[in-house]
N, C-alpha and C. Protein backbone atom coordinates (compact mmCIF):
# COMPACT_ATOMS: atom_id res chain seq x y z
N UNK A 1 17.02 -15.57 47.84
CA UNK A 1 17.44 -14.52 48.75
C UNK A 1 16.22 -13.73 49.21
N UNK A 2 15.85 -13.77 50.18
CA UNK A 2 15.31 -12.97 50.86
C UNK A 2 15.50 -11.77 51.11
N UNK A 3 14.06 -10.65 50.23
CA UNK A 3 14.35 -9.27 50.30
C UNK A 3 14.10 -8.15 51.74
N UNK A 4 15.32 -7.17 51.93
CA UNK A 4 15.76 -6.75 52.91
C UNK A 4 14.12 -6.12 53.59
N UNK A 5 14.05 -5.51 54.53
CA UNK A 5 13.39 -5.17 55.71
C UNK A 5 12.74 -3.69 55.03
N UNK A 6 13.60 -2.94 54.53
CA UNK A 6 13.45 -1.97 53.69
C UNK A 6 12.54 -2.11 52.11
N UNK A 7 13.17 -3.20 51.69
CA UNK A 7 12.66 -3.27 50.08
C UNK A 7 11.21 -4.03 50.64
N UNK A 8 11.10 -4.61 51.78
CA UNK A 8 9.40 -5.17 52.16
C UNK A 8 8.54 -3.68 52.16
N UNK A 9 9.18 -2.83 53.05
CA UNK A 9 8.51 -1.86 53.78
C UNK A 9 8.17 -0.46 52.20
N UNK A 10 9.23 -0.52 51.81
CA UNK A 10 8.81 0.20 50.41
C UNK A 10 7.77 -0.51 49.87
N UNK A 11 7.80 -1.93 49.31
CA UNK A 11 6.73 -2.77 48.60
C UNK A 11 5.49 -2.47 49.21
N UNK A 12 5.17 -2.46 50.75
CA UNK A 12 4.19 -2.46 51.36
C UNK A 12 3.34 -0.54 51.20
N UNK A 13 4.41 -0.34 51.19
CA UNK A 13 4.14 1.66 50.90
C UNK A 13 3.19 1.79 49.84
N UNK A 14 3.88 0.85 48.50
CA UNK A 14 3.22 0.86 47.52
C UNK A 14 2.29 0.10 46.99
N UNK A 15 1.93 -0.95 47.66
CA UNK A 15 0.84 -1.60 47.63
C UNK A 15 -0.11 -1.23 48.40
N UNK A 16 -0.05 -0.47 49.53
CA UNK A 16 -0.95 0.17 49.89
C UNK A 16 -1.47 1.23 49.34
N UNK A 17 -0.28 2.39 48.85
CA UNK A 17 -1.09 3.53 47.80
C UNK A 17 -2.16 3.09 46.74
N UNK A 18 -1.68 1.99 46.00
CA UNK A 18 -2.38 1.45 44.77
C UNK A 18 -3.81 1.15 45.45
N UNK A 19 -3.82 0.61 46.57
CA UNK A 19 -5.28 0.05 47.17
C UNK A 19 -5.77 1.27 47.46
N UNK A 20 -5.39 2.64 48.07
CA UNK A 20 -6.19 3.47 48.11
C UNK A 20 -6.72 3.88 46.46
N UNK A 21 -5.96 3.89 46.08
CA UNK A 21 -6.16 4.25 44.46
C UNK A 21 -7.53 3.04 44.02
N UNK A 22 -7.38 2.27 44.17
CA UNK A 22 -7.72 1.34 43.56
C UNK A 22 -9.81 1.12 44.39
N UNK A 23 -9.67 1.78 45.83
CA UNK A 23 -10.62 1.39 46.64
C UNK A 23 -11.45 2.88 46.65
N UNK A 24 -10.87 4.05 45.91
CA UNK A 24 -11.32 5.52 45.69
C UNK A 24 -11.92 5.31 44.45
N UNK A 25 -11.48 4.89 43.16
CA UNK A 25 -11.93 4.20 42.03
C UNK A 25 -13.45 3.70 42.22
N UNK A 26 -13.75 2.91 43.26
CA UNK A 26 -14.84 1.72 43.55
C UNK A 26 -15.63 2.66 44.35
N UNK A 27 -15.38 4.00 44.48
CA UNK A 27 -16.31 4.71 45.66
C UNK A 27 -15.86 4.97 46.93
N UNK A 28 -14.77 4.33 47.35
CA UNK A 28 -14.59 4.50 48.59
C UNK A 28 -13.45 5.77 48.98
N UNK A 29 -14.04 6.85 50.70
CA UNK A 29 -13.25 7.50 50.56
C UNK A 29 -12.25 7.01 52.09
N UNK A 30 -10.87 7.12 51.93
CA UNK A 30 -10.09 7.03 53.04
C UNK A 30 -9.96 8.02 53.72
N UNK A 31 -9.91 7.09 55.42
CA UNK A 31 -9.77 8.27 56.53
C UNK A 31 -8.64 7.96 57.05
N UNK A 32 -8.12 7.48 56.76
CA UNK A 32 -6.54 6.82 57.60
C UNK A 32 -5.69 5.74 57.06
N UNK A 33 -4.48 6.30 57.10
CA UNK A 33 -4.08 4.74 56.52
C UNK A 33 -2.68 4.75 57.29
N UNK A 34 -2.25 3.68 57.58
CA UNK A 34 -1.39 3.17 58.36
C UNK A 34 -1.57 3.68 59.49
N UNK A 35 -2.64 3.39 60.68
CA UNK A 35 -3.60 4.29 61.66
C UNK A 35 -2.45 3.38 62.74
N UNK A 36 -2.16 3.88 63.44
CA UNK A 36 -1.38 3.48 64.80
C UNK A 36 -2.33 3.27 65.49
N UNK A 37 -2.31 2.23 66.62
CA UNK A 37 -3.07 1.94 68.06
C UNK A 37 -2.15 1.13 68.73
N UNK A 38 -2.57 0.66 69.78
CA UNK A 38 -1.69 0.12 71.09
C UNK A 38 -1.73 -0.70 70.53
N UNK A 39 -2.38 -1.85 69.69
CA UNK A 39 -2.77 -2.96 69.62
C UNK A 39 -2.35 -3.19 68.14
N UNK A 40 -1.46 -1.94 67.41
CA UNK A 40 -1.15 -2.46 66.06
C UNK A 40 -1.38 -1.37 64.58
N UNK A 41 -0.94 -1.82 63.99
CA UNK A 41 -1.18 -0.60 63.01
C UNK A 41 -2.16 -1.16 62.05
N UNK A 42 -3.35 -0.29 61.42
CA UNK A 42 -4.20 -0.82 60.46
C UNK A 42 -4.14 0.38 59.31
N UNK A 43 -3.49 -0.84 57.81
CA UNK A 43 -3.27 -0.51 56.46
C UNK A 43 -4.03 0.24 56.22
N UNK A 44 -5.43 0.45 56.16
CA UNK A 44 -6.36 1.47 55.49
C UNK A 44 -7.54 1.25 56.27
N UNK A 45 -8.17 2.68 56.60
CA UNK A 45 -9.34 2.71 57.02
C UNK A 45 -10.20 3.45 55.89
N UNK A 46 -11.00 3.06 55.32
CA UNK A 46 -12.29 3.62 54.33
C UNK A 46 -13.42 3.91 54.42
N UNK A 47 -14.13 4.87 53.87
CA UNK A 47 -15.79 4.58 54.19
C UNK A 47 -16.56 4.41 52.84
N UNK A 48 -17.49 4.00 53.18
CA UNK A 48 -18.57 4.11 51.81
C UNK A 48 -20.14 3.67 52.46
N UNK A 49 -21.02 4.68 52.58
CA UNK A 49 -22.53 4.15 52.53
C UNK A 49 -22.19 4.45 54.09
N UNK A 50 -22.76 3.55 54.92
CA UNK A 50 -22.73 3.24 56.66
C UNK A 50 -21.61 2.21 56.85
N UNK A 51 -20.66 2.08 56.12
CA UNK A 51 -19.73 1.23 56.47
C UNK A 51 -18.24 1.62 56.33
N UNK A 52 -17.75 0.87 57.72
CA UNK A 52 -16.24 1.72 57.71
C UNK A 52 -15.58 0.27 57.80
N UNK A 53 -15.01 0.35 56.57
CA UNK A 53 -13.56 -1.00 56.25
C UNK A 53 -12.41 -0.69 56.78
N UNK A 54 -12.12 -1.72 57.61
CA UNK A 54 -10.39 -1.94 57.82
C UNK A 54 -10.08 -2.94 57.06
N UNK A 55 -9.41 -2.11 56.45
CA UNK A 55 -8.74 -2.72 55.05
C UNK A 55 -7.21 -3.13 55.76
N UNK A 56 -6.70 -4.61 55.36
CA UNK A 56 -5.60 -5.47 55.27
C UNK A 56 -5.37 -5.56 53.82
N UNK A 57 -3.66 -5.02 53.63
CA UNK A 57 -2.97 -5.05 52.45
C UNK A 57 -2.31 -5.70 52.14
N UNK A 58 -2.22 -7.02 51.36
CA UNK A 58 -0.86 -7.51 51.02
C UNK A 58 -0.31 -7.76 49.98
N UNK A 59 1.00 -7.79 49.93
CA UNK A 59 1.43 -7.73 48.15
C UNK A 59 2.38 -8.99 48.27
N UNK A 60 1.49 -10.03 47.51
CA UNK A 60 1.25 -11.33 47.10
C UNK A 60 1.82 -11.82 45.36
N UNK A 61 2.07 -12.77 45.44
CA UNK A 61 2.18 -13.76 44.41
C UNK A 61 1.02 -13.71 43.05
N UNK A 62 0.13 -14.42 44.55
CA UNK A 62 -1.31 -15.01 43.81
C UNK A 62 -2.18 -14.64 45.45
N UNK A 63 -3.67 -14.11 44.84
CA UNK A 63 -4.79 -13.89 45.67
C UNK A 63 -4.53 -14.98 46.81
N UNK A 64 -4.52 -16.38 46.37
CA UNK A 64 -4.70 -17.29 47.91
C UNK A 64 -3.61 -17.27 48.71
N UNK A 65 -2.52 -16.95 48.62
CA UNK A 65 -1.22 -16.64 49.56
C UNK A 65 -1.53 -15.73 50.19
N UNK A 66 -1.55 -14.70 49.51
CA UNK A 66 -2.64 -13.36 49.97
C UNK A 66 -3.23 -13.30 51.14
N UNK A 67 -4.13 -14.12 50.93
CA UNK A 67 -5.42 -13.81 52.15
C UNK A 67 -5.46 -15.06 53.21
N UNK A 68 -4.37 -16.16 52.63
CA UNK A 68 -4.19 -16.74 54.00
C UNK A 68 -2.96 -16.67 55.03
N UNK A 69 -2.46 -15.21 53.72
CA UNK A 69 -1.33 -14.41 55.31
C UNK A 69 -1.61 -13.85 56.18
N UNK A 70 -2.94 -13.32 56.13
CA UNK A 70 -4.04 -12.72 57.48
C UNK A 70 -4.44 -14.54 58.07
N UNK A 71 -3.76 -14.13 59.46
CA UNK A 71 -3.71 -15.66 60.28
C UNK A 71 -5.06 -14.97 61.38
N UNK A 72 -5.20 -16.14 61.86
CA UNK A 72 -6.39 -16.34 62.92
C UNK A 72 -5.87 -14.83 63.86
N UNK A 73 -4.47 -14.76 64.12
CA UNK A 73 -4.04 -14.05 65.57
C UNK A 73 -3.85 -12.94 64.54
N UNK A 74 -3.46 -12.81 63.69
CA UNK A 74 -3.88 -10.76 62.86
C UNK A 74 -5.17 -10.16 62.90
N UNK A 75 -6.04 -11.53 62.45
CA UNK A 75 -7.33 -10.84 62.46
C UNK A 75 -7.99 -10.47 63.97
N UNK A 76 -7.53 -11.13 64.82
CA UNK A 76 -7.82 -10.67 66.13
C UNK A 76 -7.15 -9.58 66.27
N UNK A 77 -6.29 -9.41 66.30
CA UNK A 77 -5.26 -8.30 66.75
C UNK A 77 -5.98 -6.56 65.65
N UNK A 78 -6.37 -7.11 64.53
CA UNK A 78 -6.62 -6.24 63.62
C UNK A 78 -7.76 -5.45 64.34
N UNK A 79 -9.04 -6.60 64.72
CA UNK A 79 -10.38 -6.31 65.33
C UNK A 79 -10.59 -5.44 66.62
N UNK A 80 -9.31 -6.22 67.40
CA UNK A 80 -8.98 -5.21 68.50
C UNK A 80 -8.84 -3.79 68.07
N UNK A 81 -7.99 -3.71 67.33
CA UNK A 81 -7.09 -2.15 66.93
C UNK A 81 -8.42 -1.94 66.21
N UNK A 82 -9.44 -2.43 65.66
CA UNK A 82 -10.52 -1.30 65.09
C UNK A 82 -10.82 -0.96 65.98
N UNK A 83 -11.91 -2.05 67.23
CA UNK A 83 -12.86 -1.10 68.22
C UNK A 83 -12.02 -0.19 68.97
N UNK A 84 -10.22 0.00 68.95
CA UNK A 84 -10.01 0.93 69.95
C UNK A 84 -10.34 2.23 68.69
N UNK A 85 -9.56 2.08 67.49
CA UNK A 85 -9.77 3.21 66.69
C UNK A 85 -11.05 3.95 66.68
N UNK A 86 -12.40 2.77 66.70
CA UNK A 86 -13.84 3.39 66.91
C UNK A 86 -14.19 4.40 67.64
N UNK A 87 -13.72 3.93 69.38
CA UNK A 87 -14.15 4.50 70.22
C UNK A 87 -13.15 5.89 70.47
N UNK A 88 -11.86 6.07 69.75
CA UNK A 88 -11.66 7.19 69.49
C UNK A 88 -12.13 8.14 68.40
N UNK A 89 -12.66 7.53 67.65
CA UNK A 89 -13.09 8.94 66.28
C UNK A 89 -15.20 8.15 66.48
N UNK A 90 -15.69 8.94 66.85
CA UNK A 90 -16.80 8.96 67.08
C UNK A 90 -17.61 8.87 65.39
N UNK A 91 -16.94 9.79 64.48
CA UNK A 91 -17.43 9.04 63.00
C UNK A 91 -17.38 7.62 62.65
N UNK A 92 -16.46 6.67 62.70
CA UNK A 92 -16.38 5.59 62.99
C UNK A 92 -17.34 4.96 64.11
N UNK A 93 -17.53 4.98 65.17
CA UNK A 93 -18.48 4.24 65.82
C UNK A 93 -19.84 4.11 65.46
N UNK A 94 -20.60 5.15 64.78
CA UNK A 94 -22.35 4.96 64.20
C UNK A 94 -22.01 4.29 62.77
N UNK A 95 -21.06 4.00 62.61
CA UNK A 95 -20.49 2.81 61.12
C UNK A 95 -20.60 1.44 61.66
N UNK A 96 -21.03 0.70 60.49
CA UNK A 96 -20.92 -0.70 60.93
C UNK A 96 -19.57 -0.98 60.37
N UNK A 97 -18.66 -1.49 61.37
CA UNK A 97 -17.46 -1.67 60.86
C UNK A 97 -17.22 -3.11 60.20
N UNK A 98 -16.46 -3.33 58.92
CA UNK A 98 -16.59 -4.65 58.54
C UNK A 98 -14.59 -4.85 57.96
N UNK A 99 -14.49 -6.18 57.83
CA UNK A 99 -12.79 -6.24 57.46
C UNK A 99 -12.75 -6.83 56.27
N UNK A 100 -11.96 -6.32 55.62
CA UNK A 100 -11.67 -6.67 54.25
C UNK A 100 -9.93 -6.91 53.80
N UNK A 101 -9.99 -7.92 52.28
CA UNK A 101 -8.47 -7.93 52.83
C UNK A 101 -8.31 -7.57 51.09
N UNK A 102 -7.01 -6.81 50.89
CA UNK A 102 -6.91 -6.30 49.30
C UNK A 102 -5.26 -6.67 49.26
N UNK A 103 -5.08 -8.20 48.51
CA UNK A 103 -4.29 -8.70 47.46
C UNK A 103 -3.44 -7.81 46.58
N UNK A 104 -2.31 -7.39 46.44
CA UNK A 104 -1.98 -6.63 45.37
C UNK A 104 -1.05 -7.28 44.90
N UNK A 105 -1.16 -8.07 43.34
CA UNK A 105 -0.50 -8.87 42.89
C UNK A 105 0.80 -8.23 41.74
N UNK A 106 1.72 -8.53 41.27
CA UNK A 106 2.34 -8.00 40.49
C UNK A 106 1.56 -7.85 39.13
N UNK A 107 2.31 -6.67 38.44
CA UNK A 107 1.41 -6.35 37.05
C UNK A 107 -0.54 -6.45 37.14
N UNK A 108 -0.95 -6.65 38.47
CA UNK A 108 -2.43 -6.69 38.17
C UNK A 108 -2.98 -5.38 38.86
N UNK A 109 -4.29 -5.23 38.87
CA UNK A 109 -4.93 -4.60 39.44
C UNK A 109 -5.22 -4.97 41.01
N UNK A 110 -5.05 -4.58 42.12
CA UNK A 110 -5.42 -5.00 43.16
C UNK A 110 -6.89 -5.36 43.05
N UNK A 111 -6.77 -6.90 43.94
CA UNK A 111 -7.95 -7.31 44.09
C UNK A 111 -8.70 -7.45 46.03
N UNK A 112 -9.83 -6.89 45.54
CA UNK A 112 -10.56 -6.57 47.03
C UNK A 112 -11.49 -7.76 47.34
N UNK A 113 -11.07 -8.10 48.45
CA UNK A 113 -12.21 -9.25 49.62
C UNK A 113 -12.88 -8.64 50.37
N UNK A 114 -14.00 -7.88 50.32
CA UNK A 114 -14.97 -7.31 51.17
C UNK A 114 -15.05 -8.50 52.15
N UNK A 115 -15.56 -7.72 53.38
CA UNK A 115 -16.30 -8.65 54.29
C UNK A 115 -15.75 -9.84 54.65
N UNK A 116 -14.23 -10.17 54.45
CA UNK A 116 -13.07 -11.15 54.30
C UNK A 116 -13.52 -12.26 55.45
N UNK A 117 -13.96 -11.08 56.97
CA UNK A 117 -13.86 -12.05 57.80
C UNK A 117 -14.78 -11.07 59.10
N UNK A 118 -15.64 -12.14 59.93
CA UNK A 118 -15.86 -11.61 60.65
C UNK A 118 -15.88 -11.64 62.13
N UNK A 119 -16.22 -11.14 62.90
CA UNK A 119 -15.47 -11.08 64.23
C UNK A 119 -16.75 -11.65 64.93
């Protein structure tokens, strides 16, 4: 049985909190999360050092289901929705922006793919 539209969207609530939790832990601080644009919504935006992550969240099985649910056409769509986010928050644009994708598996610790993919 396939779980309802709701029990995804809760799961996703909370697999995303844990990744902020989990990506604040590692140094990183968040500037946005579930950031709206024309082009899509992006799970977490972070910074650390000169680099601003758009972070992709998913709550997975196992890591490789995970990260090959970010398809060719998300990660475009994702890349888009950064440079528009960039060119609106001017902190973001002197960042090198990079994409990362964070796995959150049951009973584990979320696991982070820096630099997952690049444009």
């Amino acid at each position: 049985m396939r779980p309802s539209r709701q029990s995804r969207e809760r799961l996703g609530r909370v697999a995303e909190a844990l990744t902020a939790w989990r990506l604040a832990a590692a140094g990183y601080r968040t500037v946005a999360r579930r950031a709206k644009t024309p082009f899509g919504e992006i799970d977490l935006v972070v910074l650390k050092g000169d680099v601003a992550a758009i972070v992709e969240v998913k709550a997975r099985r196992d890591f490789e289901s995970g990260v090959a649910a970010v398809t060719p056409r998300q990660r475009r769509r994702l890349q888009q929705a950064a440079e528009w986010l960039a060119a609106q928050r001017p902190s973001l644009a002197k960042r090198r922006l990079r994409f990362d994708i964070v796995v959150v598996r049951p009973w584990r610790l979320p696991r982070h793919l820096p630099d997952a993919w690049r444009p």
